[in-house]
C-alpha atoms as a PDB file:
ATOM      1  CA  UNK A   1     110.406  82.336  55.669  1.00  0.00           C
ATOM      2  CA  UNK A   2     109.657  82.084  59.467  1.00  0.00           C
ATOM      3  CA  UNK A   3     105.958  81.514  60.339  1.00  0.00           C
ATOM      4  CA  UNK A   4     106.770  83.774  62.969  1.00  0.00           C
ATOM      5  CA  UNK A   5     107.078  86.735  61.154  1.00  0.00           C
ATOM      6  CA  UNK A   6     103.775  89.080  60.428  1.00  0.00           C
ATOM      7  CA  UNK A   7     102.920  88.862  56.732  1.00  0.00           C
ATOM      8  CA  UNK A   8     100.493  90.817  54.785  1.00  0.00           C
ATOM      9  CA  UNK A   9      97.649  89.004  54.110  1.00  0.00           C
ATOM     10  CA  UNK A  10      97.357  90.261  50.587  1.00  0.00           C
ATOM     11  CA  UNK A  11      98.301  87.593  47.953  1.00  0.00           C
ATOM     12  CA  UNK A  12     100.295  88.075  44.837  1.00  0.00           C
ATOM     13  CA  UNK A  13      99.336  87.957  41.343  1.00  0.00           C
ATOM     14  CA  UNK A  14     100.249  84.636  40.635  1.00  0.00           C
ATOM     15  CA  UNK A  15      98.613  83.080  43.737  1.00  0.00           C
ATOM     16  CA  UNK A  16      95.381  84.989  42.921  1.00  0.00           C
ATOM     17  CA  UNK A  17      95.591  83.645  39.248  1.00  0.00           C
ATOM     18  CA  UNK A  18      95.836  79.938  40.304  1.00  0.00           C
ATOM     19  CA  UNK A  19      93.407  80.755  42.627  1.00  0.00           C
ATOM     20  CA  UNK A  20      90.853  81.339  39.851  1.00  0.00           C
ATOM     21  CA  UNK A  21      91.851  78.063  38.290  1.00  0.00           C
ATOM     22  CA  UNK A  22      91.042  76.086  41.347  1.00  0.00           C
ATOM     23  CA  UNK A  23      87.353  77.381  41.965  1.00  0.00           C
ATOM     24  CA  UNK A  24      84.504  75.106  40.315  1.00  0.00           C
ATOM     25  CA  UNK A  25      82.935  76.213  37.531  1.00  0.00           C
ATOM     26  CA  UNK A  26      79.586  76.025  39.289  1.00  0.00           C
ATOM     27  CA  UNK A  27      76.878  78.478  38.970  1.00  0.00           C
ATOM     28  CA  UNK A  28      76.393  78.631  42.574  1.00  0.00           C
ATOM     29  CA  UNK A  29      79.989  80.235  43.214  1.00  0.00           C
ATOM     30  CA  UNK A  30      80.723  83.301  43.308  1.00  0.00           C
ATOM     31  CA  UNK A  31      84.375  85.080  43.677  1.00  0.00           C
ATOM     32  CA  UNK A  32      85.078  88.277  46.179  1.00  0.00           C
ATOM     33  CA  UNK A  33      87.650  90.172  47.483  1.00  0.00           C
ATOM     34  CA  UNK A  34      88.548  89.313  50.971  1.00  0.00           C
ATOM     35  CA  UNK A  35      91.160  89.559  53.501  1.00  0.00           C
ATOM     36  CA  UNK A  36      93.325  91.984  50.731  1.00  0.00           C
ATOM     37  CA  UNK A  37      92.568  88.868  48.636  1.00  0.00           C
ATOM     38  CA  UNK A  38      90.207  86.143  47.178  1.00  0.00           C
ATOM     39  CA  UNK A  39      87.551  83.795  48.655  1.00  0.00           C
ATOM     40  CA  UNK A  40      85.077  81.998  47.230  1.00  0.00           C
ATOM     41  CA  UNK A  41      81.427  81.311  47.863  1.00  0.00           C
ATOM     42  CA  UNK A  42      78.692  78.982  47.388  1.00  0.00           C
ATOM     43  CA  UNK A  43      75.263  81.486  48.207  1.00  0.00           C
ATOM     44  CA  UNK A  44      76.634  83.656  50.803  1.00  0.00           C
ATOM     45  CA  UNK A  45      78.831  80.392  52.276  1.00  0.00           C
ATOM     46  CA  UNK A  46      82.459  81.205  51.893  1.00  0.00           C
ATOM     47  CA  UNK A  47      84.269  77.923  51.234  1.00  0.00           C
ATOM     48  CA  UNK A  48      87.800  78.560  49.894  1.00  0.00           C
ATOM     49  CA  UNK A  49      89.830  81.434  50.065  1.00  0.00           C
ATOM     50  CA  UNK A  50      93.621  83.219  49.351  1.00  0.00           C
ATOM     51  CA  UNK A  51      95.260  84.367  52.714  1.00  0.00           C
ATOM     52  CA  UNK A  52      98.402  85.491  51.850  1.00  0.00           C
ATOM     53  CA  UNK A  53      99.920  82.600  49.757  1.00  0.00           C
ATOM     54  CA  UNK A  54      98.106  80.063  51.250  1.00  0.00           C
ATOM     55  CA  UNK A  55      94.774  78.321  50.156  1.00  0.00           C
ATOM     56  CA  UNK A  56      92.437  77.724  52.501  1.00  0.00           C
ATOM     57  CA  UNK A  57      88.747  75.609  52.342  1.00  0.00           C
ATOM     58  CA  UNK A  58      85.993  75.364  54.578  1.00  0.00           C
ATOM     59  CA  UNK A  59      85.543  71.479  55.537  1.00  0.00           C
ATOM     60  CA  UNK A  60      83.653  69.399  57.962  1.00  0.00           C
ATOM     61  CA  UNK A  61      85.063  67.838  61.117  1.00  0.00           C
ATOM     62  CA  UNK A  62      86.415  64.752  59.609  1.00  0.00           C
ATOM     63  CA  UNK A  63      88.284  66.694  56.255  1.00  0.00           C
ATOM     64  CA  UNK A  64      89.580  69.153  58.496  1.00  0.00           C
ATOM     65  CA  UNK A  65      91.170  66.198  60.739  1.00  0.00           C
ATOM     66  CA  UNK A  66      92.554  64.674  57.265  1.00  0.00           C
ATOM     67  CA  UNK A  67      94.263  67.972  56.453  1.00  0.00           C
ATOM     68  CA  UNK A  68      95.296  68.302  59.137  1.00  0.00           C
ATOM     69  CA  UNK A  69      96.639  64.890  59.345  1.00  0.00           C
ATOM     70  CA  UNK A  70      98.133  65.216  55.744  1.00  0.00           C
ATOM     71  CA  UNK A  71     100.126  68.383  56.500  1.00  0.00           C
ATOM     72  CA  UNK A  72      97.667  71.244  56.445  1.00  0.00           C
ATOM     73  CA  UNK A  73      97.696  73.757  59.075  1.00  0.00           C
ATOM     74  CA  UNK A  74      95.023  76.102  60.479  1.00  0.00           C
ATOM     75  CA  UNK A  75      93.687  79.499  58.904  1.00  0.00           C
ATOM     76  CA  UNK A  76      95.083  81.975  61.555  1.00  0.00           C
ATOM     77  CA  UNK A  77      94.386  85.630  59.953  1.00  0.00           C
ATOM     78  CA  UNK A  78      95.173  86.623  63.393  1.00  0.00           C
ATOM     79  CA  UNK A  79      98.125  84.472  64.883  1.00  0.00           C
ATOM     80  CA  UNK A  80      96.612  82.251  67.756  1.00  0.00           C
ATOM     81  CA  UNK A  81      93.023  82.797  66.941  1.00  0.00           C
ATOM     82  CA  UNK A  82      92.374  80.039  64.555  1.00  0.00           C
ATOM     83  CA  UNK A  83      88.964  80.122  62.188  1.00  0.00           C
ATOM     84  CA  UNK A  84      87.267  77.140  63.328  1.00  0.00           C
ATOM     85  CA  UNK A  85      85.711  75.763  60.271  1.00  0.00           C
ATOM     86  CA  UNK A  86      88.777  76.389  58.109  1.00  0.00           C
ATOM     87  CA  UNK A  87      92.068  74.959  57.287  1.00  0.00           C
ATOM     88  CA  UNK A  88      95.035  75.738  54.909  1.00  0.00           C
ATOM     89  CA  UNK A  89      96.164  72.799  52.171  1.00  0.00           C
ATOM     90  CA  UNK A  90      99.689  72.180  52.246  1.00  0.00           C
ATOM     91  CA  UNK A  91     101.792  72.309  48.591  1.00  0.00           C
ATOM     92  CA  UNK A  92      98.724  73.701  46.553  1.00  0.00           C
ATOM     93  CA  UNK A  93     100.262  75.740  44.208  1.00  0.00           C
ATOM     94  CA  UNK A  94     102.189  72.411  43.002  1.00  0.00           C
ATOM     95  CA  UNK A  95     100.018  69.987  43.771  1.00  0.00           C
ATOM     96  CA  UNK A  96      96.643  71.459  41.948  1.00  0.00           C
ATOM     97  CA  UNK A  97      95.383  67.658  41.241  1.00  0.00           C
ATOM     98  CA  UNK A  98      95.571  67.282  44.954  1.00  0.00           C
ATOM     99  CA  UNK A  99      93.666  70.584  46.070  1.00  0.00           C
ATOM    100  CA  UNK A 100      90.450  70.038  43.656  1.00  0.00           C
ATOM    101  CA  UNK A 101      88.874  66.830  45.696  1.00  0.00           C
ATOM    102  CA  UNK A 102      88.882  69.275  48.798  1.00  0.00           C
ATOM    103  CA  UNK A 103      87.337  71.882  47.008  1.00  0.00           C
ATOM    104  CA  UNK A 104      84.549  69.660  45.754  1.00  0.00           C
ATOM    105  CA  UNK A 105      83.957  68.666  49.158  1.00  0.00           C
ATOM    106  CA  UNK A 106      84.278  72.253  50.877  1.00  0.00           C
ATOM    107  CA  UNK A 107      81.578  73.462  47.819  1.00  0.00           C
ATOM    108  CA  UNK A 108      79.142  70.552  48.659  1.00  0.00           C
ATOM    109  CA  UNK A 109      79.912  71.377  52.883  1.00  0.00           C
ATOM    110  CA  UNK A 110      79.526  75.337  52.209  1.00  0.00           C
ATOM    111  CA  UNK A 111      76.523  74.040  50.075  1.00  0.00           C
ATOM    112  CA  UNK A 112      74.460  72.231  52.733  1.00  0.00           C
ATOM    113  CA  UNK A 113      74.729  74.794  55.286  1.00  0.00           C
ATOM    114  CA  UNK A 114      71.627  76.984  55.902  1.00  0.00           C
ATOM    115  CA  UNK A 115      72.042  80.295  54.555  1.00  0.00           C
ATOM    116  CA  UNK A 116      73.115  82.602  56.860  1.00  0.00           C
ATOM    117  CA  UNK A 117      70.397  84.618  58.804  1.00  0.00           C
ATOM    118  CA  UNK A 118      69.919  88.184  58.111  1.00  0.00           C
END
């Protein structure tokens, strides 16, 4: 499939239901639709999400520059317009042992942040 090509940002039923699987059990998460899709939040924090079939989590400079590094790309809902704080894990539907030490660490980021003013 060509990155090129527009995609709708909804996500299947499969990638929804591993989805699910991935997101802490942690009473501070919460699940929402988003984006024709999932994300997931610590408070009002969103800190992993579905767009399209790809999983995306909400890291810190230095884990963004390691996903980066390690074959993750950026969270482009719009192409060329990049969300800053976000990046996309590469192989996570087949590599779900790989995916949950992110997760941890974009619950604890999302989970330091202030909440967001109102």
């Amino acid at each position: 499939m060509s990155h090129h090509a527009a995609r709708s940002p909804k996500s299947d039923d499969a990638s929804k239901d591993a989805f699910r699987e991935l997101v802490p059990d942690d009473p501070r998460v919460t699940i929402r639709n988003m984006f024709g899709s999932l994300a997931a939040f610590a408070g009002d924090q969103m800190f992993m999400g579905l767009f399209a079939d790809e999983l995306f989590v909400r890291l810190d400079e230095d884990g963004r520059q390691e996903v980066l590094t390690g074959g993750g790309g950026l969270l482009e809902p719009m192409p060329g317009r990049p969300m800053r704080e976000y990046v996309t894990l590469p192989d996570w539907r087949t590599g779900p042992e790989l995916v949950a030490p992110w997760v941890g660490r974009a619950l604890a980021h999302a989970a330091s942040l202030p909440p967001k003013k109102r």
